[in-house]
C-alpha atoms as a PDB file:
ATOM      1  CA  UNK A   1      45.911  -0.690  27.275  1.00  0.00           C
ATOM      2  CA  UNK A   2      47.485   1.731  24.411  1.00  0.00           C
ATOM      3  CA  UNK A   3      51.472   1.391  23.825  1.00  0.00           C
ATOM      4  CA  UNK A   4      52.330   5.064  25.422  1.00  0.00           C
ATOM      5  CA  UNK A   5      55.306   6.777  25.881  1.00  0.00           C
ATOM      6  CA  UNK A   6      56.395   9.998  27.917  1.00  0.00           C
ATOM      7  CA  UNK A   7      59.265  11.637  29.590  1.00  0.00           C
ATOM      8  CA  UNK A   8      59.246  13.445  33.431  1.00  0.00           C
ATOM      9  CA  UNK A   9      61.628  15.459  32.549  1.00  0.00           C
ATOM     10  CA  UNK A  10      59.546  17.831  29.738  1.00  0.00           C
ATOM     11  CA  UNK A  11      55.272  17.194  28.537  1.00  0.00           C
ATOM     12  CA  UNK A  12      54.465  15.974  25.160  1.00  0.00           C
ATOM     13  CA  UNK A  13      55.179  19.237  23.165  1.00  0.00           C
ATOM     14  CA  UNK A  14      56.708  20.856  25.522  1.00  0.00           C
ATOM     15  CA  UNK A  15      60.176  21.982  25.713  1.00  0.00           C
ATOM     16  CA  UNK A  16      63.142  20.282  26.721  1.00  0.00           C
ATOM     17  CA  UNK A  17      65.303  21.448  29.878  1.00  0.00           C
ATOM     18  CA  UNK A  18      68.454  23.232  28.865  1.00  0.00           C
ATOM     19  CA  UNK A  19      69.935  20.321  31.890  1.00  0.00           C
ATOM     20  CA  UNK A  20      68.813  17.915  28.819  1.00  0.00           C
ATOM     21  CA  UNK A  21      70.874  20.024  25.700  1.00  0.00           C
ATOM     22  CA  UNK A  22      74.283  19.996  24.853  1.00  0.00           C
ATOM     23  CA  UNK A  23      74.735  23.526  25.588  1.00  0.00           C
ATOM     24  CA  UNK A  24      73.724  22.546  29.537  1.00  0.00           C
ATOM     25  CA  UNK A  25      74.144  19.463  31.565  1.00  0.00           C
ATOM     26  CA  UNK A  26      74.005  16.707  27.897  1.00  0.00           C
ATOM     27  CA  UNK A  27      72.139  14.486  30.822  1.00  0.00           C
ATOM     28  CA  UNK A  28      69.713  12.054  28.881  1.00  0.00           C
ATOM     29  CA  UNK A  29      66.432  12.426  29.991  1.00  0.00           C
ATOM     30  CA  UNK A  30      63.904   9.871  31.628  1.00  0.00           C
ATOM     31  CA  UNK A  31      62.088   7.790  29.032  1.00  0.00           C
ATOM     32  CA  UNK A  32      58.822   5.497  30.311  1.00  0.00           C
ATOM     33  CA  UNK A  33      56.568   3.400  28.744  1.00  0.00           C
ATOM     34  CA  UNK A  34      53.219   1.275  29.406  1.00  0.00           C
ATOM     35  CA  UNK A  35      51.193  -1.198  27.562  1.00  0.00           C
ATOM     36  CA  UNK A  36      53.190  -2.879  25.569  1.00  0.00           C
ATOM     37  CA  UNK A  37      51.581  -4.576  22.813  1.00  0.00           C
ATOM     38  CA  UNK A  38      51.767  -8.756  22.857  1.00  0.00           C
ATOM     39  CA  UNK A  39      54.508 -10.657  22.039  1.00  0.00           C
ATOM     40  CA  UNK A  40      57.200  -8.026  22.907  1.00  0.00           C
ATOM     41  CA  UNK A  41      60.262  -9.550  23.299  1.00  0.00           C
ATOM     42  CA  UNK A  42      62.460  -6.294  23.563  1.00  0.00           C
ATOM     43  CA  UNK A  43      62.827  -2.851  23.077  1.00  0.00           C
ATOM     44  CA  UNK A  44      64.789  -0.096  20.484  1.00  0.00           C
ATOM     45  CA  UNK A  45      64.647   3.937  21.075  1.00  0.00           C
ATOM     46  CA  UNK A  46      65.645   6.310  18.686  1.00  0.00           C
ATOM     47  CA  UNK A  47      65.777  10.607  19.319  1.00  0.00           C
ATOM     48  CA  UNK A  48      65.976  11.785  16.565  1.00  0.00           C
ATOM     49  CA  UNK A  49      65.594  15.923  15.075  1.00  0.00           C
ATOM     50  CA  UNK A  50      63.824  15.869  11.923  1.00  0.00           C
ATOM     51  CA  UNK A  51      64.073  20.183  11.696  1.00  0.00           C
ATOM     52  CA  UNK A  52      67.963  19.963  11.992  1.00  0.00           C
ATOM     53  CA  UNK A  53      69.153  21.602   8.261  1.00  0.00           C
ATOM     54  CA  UNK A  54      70.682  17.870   7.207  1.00  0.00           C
ATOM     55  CA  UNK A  55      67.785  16.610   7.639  1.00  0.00           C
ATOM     56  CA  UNK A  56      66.772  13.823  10.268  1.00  0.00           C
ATOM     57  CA  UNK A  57      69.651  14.481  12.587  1.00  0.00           C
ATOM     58  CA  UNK A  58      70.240  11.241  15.463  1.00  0.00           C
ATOM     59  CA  UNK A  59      70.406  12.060  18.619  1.00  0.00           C
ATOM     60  CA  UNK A  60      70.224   8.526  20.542  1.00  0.00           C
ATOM     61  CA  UNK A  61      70.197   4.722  19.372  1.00  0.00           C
ATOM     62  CA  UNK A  62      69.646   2.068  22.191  1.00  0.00           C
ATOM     63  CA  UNK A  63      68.443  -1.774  21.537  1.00  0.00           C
ATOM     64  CA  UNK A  64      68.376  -4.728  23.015  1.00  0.00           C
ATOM     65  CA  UNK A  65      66.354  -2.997  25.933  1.00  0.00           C
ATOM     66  CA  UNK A  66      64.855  -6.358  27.975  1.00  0.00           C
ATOM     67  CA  UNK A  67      61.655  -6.811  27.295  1.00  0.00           C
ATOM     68  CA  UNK A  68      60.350  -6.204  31.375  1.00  0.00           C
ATOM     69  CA  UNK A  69      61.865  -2.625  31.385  1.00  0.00           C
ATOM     70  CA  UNK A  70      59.537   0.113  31.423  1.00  0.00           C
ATOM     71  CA  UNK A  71      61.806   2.910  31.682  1.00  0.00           C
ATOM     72  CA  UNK A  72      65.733   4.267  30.371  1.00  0.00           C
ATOM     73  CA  UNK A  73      66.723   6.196  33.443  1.00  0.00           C
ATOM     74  CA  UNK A  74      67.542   9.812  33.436  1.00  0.00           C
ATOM     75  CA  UNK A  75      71.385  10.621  33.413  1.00  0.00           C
ATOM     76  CA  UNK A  76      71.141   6.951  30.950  1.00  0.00           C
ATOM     77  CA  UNK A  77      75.238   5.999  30.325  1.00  0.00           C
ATOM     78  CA  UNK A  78      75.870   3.430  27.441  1.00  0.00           C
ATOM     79  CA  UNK A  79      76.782  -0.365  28.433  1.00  0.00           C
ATOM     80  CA  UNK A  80      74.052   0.272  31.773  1.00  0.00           C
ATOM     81  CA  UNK A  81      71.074  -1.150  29.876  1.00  0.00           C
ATOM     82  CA  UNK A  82      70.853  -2.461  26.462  1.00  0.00           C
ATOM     83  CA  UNK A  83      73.562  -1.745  23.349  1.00  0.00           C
ATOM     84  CA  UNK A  84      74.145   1.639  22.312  1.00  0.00           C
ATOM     85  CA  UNK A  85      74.762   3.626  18.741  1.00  0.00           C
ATOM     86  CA  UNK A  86      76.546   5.955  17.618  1.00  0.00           C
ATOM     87  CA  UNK A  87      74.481   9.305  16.939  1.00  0.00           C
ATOM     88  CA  UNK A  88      75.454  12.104  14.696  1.00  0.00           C
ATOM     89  CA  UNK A  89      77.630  13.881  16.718  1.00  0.00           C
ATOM     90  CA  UNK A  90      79.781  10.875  16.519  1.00  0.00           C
ATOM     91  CA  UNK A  91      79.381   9.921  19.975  1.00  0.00           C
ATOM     92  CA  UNK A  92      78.234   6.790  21.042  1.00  0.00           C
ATOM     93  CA  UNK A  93      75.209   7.552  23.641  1.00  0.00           C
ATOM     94  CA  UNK A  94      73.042  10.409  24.232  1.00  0.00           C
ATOM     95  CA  UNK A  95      73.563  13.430  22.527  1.00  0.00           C
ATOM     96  CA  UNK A  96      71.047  16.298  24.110  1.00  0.00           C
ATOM     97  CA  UNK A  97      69.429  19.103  21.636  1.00  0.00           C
ATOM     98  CA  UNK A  98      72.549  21.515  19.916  1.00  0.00           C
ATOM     99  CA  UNK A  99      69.964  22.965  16.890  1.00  0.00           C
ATOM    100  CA  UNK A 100      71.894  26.027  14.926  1.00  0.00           C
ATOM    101  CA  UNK A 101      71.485  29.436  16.957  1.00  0.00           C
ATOM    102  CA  UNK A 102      68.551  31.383  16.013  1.00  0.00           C
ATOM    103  CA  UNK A 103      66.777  28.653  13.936  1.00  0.00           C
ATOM    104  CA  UNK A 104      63.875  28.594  15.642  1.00  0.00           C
ATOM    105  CA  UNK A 105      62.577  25.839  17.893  1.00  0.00           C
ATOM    106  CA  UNK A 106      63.786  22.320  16.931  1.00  0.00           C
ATOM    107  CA  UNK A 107      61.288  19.194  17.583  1.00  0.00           C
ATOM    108  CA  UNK A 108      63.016  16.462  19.412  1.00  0.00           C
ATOM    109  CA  UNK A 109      61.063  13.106  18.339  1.00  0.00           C
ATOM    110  CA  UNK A 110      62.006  10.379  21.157  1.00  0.00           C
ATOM    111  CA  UNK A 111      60.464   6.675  20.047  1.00  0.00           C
ATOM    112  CA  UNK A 112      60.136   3.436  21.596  1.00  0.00           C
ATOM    113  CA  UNK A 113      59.632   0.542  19.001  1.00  0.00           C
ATOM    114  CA  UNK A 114      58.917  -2.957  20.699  1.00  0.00           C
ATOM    115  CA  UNK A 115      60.053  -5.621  19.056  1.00  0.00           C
ATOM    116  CA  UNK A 116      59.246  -9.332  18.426  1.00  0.00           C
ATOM    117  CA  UNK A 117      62.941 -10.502  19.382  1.00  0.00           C
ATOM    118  CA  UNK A 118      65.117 -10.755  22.123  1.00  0.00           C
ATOM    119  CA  UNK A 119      68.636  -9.221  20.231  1.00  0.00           C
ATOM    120  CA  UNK A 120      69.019  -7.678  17.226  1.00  0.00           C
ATOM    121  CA  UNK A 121      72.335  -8.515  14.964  1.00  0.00           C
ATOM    122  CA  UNK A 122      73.667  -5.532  15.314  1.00  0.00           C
ATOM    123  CA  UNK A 123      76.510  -4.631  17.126  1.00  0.00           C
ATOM    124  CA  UNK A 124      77.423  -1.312  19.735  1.00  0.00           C
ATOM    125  CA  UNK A 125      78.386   2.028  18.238  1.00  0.00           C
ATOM    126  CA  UNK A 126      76.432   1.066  15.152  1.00  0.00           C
ATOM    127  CA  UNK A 127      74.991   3.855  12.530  1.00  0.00           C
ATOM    128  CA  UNK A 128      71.497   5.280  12.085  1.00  0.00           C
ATOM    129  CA  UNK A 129      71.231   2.946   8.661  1.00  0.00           C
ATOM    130  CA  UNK A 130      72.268  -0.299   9.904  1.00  0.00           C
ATOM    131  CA  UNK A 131      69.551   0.024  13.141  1.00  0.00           C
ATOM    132  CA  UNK A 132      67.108   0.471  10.782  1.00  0.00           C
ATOM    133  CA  UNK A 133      67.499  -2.544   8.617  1.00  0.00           C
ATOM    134  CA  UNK A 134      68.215  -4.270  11.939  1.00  0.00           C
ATOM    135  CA  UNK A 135      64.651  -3.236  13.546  1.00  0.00           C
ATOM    136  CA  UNK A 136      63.053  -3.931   9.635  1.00  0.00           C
ATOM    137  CA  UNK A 137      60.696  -6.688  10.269  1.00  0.00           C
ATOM    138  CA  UNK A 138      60.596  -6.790  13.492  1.00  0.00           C
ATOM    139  CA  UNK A 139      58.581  -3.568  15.286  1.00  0.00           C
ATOM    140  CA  UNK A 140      55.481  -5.133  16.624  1.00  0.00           C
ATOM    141  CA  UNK A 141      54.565  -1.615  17.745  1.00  0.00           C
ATOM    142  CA  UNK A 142      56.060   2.234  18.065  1.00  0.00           C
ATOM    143  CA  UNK A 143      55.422   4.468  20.000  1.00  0.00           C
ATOM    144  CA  UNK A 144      56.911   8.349  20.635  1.00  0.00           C
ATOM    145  CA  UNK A 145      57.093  11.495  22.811  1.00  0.00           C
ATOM    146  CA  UNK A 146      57.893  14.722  21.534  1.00  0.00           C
ATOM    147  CA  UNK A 147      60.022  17.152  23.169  1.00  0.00           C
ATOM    148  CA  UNK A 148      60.959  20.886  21.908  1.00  0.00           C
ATOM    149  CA  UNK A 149      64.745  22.803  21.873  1.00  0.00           C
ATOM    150  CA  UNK A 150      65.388  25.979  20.633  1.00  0.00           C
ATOM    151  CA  UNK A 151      69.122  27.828  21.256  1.00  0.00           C
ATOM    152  CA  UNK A 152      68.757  31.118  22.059  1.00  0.00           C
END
């Protein structure tokens, strides 16, 4: 079985509810996941925008997800499953689609990466740079779901 990843709350491509921005509700949205390849040990996700005018703008940084969970509820709230980061709008947590008005539809790129250990060394409310030299080494497998935003 194929390492797959989806979302209820939008299709692959599709866009994301305005319940799931940060001009509506912020609520994170549902995250599942099957077939995990062998030897997984944990779980990472990272949302991140790679249209946002900085460039790769984060969204969301959890890790440390157990390795028998197949899901991040919707409505997730940091220190309720795994460790949490701090995303670019300085928050630690989920921070829903905010793309600049009229810049034209944003893609939102949510990814699962399963991992050969248990913890990473890294501690909560860290940065974007330091998750990824934590997860260096040791994604067995990634896998993604791809949601779209655009402010009116």
């Amino acid at each position: 079985m194929a390492f797959k990843t989806w979302s209820t709350a939008f299709d692959e491509g599709g866009s994301i509810p305005l319940r799931n921005s940060k001009e509506g509700e912020n609520v994170a949205p549902a995250i599942e996941w099957s077939g995990p390849p062998s030897g997984t040990r944990s779980y990472a996700l990272l949302c991140e925008d790679p249209d946002a005018p900085s460039g790769n703008f984060t969204h969301w940084m959890v890790w440390d997800i157990p390795g028998d969970c197949l899901a991040i509820p919707e409505g997730f709230e940091p220190g309720k499953l795994g460790i949490t980061g701090t995303n670019d709008f300085g928050d630690e947590g989920y921070g829903g689609p905010l793309p600049p008005s009229g810049h034209g539809p944003h893609r939102y790129i949510f990814k699962v990466y399963a991992l050969d250990m248990k913890r990473i060394p890294l501690m909560h409310g860290a940065r974007r740079n330091d998750f990824e030299r934590a997860l260096w080494g040791h994604v067995i497998e990634e896998t993604s779901v791809m949601g779209k935003y655009e402010r009116a």
